[in-house]
Structure formats: C-alpha cells, structure tokens
C-alpha atoms as a PDB file:
ATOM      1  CA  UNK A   1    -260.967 -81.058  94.503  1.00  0.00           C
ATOM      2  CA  UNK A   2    -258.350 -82.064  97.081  1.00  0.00           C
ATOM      3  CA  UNK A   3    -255.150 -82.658  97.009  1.00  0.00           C
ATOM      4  CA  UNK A   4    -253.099 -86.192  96.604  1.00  0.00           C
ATOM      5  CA  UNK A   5    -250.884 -86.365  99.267  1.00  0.00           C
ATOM      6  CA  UNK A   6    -247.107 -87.676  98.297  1.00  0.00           C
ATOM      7  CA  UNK A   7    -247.650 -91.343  99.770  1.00  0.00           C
ATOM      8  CA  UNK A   8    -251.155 -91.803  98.131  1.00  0.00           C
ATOM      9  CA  UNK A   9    -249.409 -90.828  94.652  1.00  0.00           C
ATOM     10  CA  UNK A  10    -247.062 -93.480  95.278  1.00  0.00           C
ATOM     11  CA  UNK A  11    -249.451 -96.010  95.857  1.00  0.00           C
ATOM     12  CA  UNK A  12    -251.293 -95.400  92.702  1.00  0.00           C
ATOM     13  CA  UNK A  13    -248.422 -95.446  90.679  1.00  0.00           C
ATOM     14  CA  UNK A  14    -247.390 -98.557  92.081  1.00  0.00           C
ATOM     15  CA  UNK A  15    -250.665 -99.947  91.862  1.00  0.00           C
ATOM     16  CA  UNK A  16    -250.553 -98.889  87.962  1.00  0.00           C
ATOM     17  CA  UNK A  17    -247.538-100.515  87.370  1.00  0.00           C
ATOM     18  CA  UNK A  18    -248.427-103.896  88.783  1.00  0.00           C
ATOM     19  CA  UNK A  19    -251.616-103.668  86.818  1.00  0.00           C
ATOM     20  CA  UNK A  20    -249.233-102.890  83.595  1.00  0.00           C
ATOM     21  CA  UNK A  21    -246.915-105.552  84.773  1.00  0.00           C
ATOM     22  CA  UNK A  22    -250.226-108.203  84.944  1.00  0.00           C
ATOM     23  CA  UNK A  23    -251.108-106.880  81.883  1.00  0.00           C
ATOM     24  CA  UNK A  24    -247.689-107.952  80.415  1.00  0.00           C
ATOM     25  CA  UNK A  25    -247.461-111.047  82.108  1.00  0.00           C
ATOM     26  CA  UNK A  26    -250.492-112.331  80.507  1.00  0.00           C
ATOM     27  CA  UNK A  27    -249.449-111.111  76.594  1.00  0.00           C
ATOM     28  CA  UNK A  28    -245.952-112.883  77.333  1.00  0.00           C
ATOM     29  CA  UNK A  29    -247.978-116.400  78.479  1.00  0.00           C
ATOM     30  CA  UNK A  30    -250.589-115.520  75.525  1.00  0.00           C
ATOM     31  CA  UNK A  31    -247.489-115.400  72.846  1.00  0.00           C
ATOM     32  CA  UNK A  32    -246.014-117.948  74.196  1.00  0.00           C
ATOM     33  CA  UNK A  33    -249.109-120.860  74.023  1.00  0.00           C
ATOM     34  CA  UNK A  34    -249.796-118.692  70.377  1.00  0.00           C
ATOM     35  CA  UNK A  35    -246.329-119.664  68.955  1.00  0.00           C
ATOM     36  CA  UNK A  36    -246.341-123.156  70.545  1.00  0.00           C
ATOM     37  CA  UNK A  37    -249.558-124.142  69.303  1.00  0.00           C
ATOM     38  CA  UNK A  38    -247.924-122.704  65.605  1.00  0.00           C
ATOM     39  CA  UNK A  39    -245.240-124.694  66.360  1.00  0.00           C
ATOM     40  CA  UNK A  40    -246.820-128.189  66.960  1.00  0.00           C
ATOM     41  CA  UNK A  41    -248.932-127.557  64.060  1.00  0.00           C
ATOM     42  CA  UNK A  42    -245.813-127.211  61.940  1.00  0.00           C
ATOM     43  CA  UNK A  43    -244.236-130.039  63.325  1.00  0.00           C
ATOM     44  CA  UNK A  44    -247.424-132.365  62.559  1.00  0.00           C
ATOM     45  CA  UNK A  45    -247.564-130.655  58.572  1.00  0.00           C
ATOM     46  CA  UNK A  46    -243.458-132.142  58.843  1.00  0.00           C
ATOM     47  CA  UNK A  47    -244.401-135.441  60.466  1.00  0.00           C
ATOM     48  CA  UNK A  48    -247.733-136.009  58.077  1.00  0.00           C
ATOM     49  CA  UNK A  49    -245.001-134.875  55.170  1.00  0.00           C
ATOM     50  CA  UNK A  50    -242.699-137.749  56.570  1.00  0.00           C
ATOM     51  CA  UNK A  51    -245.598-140.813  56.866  1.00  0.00           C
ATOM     52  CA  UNK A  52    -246.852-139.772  52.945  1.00  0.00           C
ATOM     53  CA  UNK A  53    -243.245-140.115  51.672  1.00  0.00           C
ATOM     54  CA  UNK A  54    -242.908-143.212  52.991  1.00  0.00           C
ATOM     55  CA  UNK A  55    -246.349-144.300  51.757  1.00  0.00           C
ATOM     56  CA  UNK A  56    -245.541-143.340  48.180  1.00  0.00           C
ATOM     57  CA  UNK A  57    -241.969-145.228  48.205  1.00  0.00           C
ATOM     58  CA  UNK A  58    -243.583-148.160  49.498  1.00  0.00           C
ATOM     59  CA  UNK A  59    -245.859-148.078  46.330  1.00  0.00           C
ATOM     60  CA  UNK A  60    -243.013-147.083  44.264  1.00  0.00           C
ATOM     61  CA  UNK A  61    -240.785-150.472  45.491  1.00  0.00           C
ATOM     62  CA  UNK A  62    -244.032-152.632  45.660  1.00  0.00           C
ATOM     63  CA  UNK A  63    -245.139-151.677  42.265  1.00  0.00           C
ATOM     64  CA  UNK A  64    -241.774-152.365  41.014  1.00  0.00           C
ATOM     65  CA  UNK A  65    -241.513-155.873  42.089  1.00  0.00           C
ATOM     66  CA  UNK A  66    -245.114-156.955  40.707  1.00  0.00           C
ATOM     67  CA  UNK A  67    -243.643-156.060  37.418  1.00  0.00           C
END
C-alpha cells in the first residue's frame, strides 16, 4: 500500500466535494420542477374550480328566467 501524498489528498477531497456539490445541484433543480409541476396542477384544480362555478350560475340565472 503506498502512501497519499498531501496534494493528492487534496485533490480527492476536492474532487468529492464537487461530485457532492453536482449531486446537490441536481436534487435542488429536481425539487424545484417537482414543486412547480405541483404547483401548476393546483392552479389548473383552482382555474377548472373557477370555469364550473360559472357554468352552474349560468344555469342557475338561465333556469330562472325560463320560469
């Protein structure tokens, strides 16, 4: 077994951390398209929510003035 010299320790290490830092990188941009996606799927629920509303007092005010 031979020994790691003081530079070729520093190397790995930094070579780990950009590998960490890649890693993190990519579950920040993973979250973040994960809790967009969430968050255009709520806001379609809300505008679907919206469009029936309006459907229903439509029918409500037409049905009123066929009476």
């Amino acid at each position: 077994m031979h020994a790691v010299t003081e530079f070729q320790a520093r190397v790995i290490i930094v070579a780990e951390r950009d590998r960490l830092d890649g890693y993190h990188a990519r579950a920040l941009a993973y979250d973040k398209q994960r809790r967009e996606k969430k968050e255009k799927k709520i806001k379609n629920k809300k505008t679907l929510l919206h469009v029936d509303e309006r459907i229903k007092n439509c029918r409500a005010v037409g049905s009123e003035e066929t009476r």
